[in-house]
PDB file of N, CA and C in Angstrom:
ATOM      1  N   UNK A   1      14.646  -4.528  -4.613  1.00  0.00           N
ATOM      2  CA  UNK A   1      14.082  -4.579  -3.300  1.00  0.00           C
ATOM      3  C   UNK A   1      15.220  -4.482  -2.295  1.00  0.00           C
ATOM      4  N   UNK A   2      15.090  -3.343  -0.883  1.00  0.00           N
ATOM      5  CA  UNK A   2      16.210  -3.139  -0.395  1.00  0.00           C
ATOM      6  C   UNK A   2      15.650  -3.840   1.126  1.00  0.00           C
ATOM      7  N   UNK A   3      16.406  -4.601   2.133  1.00  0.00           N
ATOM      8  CA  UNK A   3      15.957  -5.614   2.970  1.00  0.00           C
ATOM      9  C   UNK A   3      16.967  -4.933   4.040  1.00  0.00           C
ATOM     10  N   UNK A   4      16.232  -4.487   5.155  1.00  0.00           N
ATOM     11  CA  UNK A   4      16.831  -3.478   6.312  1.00  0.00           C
ATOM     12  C   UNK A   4      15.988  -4.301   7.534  1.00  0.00           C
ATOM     13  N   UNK A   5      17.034  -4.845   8.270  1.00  0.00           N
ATOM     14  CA  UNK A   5      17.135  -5.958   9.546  1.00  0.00           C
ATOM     15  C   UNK A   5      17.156  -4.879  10.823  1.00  0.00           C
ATOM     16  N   UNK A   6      17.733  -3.830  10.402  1.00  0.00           N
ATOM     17  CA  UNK A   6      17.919  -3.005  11.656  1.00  0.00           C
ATOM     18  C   UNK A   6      17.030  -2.362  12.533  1.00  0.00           C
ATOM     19  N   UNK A   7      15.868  -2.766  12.179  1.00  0.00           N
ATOM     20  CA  UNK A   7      14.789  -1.811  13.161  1.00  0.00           C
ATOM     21  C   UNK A   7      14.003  -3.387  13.701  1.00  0.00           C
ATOM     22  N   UNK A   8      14.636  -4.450  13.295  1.00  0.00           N
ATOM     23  CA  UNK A   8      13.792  -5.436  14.115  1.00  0.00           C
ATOM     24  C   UNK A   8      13.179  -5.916  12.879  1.00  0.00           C
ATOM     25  N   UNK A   9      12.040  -6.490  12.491  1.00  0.00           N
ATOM     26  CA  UNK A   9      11.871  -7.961  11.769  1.00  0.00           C
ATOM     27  C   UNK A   9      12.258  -7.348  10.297  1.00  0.00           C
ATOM     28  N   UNK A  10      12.628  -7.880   9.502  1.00  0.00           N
ATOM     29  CA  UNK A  10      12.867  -7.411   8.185  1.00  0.00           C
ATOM     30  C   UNK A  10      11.741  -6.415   7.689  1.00  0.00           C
ATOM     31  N   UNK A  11      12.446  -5.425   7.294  1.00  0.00           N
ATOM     32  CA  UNK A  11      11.845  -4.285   6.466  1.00  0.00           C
ATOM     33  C   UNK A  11      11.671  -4.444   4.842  1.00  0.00           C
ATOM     34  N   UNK A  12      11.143  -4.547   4.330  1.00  0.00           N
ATOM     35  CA  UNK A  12      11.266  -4.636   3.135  1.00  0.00           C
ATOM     36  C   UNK A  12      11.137  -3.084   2.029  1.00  0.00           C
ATOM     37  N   UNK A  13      11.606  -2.388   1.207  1.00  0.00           N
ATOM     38  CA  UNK A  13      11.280  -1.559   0.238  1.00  0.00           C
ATOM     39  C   UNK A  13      11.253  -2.056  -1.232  1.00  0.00           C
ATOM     40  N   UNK A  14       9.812  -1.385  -1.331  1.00  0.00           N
ATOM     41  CA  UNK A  14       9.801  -1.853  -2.637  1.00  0.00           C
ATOM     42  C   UNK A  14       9.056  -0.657  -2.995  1.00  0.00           C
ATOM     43  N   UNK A  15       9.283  -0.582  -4.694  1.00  0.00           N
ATOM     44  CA  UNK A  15       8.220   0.134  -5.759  1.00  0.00           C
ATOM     45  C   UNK A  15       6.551   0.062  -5.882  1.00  0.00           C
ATOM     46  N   UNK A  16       5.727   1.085  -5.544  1.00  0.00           N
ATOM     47  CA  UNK A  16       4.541   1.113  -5.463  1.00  0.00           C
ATOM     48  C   UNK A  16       4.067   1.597  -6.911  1.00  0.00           C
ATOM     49  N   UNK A  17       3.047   1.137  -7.414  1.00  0.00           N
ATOM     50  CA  UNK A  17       2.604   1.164  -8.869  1.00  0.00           C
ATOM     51  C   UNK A  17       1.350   1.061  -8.656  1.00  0.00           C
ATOM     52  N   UNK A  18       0.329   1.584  -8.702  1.00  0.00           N
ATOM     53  CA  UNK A  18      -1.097   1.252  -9.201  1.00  0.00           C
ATOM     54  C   UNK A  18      -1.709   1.588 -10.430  1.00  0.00           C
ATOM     55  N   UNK A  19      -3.425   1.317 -10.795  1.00  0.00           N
ATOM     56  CA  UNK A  19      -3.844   1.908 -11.686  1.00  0.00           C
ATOM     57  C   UNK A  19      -5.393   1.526 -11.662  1.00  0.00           C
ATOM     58  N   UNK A  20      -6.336   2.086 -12.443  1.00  0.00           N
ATOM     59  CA  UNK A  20      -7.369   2.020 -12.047  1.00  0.00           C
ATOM     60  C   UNK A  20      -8.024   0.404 -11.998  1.00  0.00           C
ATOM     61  N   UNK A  21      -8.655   0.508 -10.688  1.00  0.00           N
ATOM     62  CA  UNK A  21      -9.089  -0.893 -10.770  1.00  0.00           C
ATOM     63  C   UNK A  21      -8.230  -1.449  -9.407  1.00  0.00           C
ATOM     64  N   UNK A  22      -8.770  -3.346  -8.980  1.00  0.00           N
ATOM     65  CA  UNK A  22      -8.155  -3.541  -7.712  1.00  0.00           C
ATOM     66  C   UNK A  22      -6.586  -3.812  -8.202  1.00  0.00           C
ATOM     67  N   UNK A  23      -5.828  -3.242  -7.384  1.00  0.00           N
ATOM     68  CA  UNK A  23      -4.301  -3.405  -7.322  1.00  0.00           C
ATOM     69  C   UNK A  23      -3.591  -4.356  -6.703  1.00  0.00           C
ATOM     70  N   UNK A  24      -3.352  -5.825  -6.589  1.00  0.00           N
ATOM     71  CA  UNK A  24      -2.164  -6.331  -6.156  1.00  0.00           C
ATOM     72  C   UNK A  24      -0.770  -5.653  -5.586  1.00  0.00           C
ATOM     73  N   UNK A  25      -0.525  -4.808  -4.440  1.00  0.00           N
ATOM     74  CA  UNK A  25       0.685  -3.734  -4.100  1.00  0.00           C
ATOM     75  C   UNK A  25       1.605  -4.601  -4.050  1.00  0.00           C
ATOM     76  N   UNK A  26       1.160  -5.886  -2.743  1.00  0.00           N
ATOM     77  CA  UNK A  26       2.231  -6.700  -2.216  1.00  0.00           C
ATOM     78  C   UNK A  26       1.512  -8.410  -1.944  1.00  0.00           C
ATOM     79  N   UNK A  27       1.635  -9.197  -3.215  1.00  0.00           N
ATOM     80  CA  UNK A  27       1.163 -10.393  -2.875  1.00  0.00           C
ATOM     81  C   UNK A  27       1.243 -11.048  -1.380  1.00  0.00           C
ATOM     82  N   UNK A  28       0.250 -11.925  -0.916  1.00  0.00           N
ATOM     83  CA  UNK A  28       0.655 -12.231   0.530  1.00  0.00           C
ATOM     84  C   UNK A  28       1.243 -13.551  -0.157  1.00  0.00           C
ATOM     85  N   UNK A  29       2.026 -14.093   1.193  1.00  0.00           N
ATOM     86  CA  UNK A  29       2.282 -15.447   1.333  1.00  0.00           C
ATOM     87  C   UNK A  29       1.626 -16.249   2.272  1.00  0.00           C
ATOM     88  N   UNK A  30       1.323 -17.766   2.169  1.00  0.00           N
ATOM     89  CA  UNK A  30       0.829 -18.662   2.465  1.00  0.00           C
ATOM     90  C   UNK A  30       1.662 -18.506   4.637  1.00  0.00           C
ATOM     91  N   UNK A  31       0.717 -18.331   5.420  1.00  0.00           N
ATOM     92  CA  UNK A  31       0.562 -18.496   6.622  1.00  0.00           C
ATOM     93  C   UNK A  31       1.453 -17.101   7.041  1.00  0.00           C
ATOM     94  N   UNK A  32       1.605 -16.024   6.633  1.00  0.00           N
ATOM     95  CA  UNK A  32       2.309 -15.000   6.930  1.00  0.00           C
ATOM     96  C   UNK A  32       1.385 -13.609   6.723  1.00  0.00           C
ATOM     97  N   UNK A  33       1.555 -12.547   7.779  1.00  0.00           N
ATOM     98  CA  UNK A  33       0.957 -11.310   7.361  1.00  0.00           C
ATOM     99  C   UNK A  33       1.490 -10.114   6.921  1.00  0.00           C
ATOM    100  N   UNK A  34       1.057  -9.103   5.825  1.00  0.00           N
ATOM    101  CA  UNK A  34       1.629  -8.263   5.038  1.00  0.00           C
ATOM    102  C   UNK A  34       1.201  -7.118   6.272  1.00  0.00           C
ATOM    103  N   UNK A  35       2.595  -5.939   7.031  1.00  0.00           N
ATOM    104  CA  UNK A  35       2.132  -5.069   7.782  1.00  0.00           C
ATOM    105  C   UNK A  35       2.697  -3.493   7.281  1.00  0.00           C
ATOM    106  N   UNK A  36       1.706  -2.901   6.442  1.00  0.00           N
ATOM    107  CA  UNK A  36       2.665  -1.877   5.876  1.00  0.00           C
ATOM    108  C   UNK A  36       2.950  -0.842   6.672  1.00  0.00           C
ATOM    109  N   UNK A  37       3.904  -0.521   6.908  1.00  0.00           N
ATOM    110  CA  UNK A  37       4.514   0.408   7.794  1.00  0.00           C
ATOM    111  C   UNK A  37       4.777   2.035   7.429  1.00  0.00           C
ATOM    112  N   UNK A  38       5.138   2.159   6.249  1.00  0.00           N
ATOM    113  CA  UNK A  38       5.101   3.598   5.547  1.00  0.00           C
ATOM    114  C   UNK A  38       4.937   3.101   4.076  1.00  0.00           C
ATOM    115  N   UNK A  39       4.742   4.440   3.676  1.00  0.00           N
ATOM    116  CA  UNK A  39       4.560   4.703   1.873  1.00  0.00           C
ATOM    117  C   UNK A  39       4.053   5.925   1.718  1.00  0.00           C
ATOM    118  N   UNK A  40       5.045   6.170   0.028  1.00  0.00           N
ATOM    119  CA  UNK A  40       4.179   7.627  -0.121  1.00  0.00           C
ATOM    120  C   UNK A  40       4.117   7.331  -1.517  1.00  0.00           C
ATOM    121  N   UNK A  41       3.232   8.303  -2.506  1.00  0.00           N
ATOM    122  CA  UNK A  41       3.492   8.398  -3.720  1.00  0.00           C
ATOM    123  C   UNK A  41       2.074   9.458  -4.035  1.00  0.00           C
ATOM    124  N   UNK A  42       2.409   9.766  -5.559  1.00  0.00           N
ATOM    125  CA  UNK A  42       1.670  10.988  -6.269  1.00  0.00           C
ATOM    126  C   UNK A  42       1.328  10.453  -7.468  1.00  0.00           C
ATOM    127  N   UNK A  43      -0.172  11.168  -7.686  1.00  0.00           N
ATOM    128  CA  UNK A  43      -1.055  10.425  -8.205  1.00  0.00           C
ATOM    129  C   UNK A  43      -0.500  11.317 -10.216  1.00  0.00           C
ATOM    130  N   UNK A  44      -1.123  10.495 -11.007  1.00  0.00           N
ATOM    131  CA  UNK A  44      -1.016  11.277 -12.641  1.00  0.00           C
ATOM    132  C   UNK A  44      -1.518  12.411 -12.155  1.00  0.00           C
ATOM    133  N   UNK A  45      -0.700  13.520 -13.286  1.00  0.00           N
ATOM    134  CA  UNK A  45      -1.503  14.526 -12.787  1.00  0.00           C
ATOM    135  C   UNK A  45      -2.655  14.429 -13.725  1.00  0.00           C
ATOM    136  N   UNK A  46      -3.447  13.478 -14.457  1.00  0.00           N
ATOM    137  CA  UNK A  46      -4.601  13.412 -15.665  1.00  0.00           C
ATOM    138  C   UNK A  46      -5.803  13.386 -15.031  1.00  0.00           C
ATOM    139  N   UNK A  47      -5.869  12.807 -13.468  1.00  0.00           N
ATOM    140  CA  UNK A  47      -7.043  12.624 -13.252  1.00  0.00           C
ATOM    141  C   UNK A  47      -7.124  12.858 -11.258  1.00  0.00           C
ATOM    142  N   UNK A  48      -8.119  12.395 -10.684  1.00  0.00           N
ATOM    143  CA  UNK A  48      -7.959  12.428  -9.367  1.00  0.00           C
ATOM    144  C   UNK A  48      -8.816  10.735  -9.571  1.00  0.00           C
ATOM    145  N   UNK A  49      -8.682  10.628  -8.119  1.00  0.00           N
ATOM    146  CA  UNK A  49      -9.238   9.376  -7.609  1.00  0.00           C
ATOM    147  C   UNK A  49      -9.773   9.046  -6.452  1.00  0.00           C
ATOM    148  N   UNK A  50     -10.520   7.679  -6.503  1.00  0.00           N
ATOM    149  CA  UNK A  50     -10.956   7.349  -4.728  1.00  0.00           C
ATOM    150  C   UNK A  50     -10.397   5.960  -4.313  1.00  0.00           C
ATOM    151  N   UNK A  51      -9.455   6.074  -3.535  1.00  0.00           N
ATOM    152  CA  UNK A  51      -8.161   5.165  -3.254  1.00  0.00           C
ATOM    153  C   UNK A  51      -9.233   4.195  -1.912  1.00  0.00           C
ATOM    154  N   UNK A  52      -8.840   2.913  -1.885  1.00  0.00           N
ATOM    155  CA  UNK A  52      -9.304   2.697  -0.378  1.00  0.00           C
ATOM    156  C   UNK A  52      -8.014   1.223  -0.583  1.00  0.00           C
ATOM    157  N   UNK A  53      -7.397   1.028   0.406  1.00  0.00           N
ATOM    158  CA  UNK A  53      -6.679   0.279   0.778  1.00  0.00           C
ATOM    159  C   UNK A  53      -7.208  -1.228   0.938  1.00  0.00           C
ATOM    160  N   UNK A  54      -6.651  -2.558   1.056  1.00  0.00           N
ATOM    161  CA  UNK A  54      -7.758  -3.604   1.107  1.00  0.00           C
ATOM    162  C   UNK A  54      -6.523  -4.652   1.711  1.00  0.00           C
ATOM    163  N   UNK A  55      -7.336  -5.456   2.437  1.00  0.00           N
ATOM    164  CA  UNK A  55      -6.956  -6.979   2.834  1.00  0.00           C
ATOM    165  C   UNK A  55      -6.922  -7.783   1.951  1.00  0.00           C
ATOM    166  N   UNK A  56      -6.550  -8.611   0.990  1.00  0.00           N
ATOM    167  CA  UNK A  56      -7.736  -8.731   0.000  1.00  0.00           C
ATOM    168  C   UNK A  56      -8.918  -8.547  -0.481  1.00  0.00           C
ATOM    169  N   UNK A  57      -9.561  -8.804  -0.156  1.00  0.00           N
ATOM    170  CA  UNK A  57     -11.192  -7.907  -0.174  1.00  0.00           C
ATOM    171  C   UNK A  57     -11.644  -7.269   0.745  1.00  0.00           C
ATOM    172  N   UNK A  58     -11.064  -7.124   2.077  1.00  0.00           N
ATOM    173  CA  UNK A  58     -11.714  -6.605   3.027  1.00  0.00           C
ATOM    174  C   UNK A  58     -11.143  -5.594   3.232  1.00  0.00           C
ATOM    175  N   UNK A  59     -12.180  -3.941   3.316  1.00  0.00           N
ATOM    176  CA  UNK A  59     -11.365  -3.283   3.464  1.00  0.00           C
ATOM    177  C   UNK A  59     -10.926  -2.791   4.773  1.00  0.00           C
ATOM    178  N   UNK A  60      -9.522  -1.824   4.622  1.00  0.00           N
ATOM    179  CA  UNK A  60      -8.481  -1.770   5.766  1.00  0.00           C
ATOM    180  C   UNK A  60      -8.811  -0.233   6.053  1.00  0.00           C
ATOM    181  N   UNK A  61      -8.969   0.740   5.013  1.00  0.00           N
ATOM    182  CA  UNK A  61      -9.563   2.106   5.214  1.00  0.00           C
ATOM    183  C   UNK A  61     -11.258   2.421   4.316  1.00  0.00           C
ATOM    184  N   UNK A  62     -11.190   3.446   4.420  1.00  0.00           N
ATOM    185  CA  UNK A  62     -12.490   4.286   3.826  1.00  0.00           C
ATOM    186  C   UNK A  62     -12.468   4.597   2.748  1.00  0.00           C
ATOM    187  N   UNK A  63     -13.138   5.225   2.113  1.00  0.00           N
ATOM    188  CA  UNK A  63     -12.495   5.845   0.670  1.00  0.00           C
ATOM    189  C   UNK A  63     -12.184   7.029   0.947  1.00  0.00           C
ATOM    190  N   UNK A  64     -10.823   7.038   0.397  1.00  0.00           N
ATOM    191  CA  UNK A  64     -10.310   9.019   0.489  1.00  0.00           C
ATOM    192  C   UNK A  64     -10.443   9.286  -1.277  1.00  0.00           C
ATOM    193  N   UNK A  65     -10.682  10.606  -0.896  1.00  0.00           N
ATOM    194  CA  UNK A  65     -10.589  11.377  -2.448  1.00  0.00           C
ATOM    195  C   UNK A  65      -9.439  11.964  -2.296  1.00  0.00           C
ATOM    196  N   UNK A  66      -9.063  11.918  -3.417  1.00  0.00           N
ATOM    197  CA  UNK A  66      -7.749  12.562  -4.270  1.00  0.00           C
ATOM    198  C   UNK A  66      -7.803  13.357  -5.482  1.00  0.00           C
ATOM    199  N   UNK A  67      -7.105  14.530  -5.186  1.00  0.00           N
ATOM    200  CA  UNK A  67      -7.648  15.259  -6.750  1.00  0.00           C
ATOM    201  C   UNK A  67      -6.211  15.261  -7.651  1.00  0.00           C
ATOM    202  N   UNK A  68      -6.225  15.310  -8.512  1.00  0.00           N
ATOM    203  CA  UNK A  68      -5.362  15.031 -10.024  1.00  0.00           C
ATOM    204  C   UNK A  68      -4.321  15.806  -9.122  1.00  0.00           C
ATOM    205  N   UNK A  69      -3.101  15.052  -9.530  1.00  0.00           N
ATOM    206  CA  UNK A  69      -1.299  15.580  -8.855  1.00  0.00           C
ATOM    207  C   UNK A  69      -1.646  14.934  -7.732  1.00  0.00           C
ATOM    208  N   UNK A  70      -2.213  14.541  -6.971  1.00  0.00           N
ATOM    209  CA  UNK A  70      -2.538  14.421  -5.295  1.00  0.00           C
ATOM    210  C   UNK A  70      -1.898  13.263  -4.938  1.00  0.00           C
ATOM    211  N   UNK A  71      -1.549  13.296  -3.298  1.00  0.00           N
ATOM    212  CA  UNK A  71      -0.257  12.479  -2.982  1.00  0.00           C
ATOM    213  C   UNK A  71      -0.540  11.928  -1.488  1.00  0.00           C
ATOM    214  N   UNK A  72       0.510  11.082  -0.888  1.00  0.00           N
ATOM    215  CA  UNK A  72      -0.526  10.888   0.318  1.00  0.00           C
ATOM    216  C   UNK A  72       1.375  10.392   1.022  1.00  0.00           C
ATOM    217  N   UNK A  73       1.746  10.703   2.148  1.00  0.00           N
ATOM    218  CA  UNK A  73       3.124  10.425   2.655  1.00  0.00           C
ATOM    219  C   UNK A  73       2.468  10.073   3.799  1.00  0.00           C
ATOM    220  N   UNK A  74       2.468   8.727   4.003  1.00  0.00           N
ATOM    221  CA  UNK A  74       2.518   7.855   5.571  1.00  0.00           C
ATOM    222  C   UNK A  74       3.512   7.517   6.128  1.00  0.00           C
ATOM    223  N   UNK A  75       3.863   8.377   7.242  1.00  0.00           N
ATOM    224  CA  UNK A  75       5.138   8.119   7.769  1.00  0.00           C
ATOM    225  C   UNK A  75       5.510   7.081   8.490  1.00  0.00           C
ATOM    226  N   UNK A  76       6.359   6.820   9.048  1.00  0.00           N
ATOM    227  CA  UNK A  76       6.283   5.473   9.983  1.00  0.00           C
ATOM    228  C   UNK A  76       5.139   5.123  11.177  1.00  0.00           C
ATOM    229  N   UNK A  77       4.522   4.115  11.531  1.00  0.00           N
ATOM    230  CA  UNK A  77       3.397   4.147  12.235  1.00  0.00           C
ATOM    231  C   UNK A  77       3.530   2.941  12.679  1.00  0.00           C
ATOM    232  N   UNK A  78       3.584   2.817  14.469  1.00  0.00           N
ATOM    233  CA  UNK A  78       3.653   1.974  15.039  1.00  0.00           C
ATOM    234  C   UNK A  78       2.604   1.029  14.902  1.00  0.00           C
ATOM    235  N   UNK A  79       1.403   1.730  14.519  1.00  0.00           N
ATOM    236  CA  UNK A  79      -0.189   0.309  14.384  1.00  0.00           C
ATOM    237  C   UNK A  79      -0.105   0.557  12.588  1.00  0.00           C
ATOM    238  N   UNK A  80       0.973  -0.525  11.840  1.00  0.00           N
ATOM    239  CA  UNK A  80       0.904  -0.245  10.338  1.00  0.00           C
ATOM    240  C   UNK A  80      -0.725  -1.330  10.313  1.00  0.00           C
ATOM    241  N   UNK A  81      -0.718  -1.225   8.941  1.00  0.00           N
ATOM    242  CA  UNK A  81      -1.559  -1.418   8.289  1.00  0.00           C
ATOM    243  C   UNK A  81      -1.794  -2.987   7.971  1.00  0.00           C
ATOM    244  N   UNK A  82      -2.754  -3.788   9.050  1.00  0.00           N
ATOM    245  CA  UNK A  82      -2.129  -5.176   8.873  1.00  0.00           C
ATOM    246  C   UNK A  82      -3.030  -6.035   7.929  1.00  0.00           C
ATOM    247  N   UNK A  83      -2.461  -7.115   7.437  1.00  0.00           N
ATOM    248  CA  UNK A  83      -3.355  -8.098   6.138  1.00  0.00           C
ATOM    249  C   UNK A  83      -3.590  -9.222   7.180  1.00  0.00           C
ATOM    250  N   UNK A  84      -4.795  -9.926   6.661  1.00  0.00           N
ATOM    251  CA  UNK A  84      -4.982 -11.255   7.241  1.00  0.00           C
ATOM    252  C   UNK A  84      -4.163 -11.933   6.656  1.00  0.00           C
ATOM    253  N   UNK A  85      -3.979 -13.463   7.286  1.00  0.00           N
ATOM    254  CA  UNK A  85      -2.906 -13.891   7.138  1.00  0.00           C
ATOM    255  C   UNK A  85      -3.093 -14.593   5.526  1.00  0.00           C
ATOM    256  N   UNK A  86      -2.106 -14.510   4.766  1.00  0.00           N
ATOM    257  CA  UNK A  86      -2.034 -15.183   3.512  1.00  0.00           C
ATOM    258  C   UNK A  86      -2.882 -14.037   2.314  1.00  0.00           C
ATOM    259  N   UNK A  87      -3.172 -12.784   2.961  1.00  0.00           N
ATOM    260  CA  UNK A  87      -4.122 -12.027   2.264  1.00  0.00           C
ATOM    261  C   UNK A  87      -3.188 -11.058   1.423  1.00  0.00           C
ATOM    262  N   UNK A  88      -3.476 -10.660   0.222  1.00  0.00           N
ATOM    263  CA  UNK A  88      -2.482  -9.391  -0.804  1.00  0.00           C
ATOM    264  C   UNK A  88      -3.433  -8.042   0.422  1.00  0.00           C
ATOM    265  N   UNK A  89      -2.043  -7.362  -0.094  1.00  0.00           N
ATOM    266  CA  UNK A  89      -2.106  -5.326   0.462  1.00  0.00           C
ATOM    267  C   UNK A  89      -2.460  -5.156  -1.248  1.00  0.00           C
ATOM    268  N   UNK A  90      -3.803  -4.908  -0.974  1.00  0.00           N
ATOM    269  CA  UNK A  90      -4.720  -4.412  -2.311  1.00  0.00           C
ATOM    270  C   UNK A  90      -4.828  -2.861  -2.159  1.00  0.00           C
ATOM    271  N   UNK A  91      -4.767  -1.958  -3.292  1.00  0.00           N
ATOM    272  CA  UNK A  91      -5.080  -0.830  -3.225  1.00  0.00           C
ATOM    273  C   UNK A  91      -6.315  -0.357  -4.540  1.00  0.00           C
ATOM    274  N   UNK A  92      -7.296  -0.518  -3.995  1.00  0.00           N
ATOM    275  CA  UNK A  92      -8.685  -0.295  -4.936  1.00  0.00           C
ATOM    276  C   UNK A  92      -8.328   1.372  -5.850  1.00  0.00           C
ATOM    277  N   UNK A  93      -8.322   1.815  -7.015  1.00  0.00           N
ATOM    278  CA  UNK A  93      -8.532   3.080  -7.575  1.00  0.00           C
ATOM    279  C   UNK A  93      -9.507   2.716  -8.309  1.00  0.00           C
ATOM    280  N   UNK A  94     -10.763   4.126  -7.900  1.00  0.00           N
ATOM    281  CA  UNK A  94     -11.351   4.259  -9.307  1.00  0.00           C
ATOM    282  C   UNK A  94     -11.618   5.055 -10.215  1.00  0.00           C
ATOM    283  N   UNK A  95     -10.134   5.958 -10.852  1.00  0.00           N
ATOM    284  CA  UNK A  95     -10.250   6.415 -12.022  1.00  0.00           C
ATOM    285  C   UNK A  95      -8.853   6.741 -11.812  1.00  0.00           C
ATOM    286  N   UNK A  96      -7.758   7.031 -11.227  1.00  0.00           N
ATOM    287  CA  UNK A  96      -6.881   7.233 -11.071  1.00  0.00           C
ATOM    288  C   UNK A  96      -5.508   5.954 -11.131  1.00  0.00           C
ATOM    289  N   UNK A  97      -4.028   6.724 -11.396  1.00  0.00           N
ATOM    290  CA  UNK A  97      -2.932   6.311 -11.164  1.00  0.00           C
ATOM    291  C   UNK A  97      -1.701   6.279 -10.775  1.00  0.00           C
ATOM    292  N   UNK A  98      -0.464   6.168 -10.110  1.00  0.00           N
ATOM    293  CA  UNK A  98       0.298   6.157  -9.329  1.00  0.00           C
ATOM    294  C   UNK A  98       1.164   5.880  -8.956  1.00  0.00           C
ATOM    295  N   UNK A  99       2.012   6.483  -8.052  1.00  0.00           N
ATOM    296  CA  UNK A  99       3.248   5.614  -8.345  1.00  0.00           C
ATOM    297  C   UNK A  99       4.196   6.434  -7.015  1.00  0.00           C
ATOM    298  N   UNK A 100       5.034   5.340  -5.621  1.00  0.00           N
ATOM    299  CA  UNK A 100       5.655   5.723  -4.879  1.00  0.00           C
ATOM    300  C   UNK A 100       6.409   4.756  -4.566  1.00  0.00           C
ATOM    301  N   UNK A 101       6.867   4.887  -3.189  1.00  0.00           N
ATOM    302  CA  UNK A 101       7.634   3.551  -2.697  1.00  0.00           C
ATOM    303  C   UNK A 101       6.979   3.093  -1.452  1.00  0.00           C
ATOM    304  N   UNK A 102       6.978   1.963  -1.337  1.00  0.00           N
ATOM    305  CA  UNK A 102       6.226   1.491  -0.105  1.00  0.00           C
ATOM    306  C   UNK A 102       7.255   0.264   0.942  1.00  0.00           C
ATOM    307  N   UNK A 103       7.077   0.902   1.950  1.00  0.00           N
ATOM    308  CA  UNK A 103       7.518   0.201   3.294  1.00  0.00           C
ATOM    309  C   UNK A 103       6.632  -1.379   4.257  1.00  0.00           C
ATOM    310  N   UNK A 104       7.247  -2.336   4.244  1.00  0.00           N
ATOM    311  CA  UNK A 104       6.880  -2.834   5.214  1.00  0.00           C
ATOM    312  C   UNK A 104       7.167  -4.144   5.081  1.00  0.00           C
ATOM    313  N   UNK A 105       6.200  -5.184   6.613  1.00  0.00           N
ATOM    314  CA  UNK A 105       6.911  -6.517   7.314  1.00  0.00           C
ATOM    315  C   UNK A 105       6.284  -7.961   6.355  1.00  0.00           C
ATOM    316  N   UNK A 106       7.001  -8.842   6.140  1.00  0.00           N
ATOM    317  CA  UNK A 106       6.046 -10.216   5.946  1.00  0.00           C
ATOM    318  C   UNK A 106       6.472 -11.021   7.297  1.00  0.00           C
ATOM    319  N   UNK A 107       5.248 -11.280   7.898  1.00  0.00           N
ATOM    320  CA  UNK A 107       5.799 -11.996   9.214  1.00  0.00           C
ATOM    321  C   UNK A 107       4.752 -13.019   9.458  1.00  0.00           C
TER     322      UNK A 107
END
């Protein structure tokens, strides 16, 4: 995990991994919120999928489809992607798997 102070509250990078089923990306912590800021990654090429992002259970997007090889690069984004507080950055798949690096704050 690489920890970059320079753009203002700690950045964190880490390894993105999913697989079919709900995903744990980035456990939350107790009174703090998970704000993902970028990530990219590409799916097996064995299958496609329908990705939807989550609060813990609540979800944060829609369902997107993805077809087998398919990839998704979120660049930096001033309104990231925020968790309630103490909540995991869940990433729901259902039939697909994955793998990138993912950006962002615990604050």
């Amino acid at each position: 995990m690489i920890r970059d102070a320079t753009l203002g509250p700690i950045t964190i990078q880490a390894p993105l991994t999913f697989g079919i089923g709900e995903n744990v990306v980035i456990p939350g912590l107790f009174g703090m919120r998970i704000k993902v800021l970028q990530l990219f990654f590409i799916l097996s090429m064995s299958s496609g999928t329908t990705l939807i992002y989550k609060s813990g259970s609540t979800p944060l997007s829609g369902p997107m489809q993805f077809l087998q090889s398919g990839a998704q690069d979120q660049d930096f984004i001033q309104l990231p992607l925020t968790c309630g507080m103490g909540e995991d950055f869940v990433i729901s798949s259902s039939s697909g798997s994955g793998g990138g690096t993912i950006w962002y704050n615990q604050l």
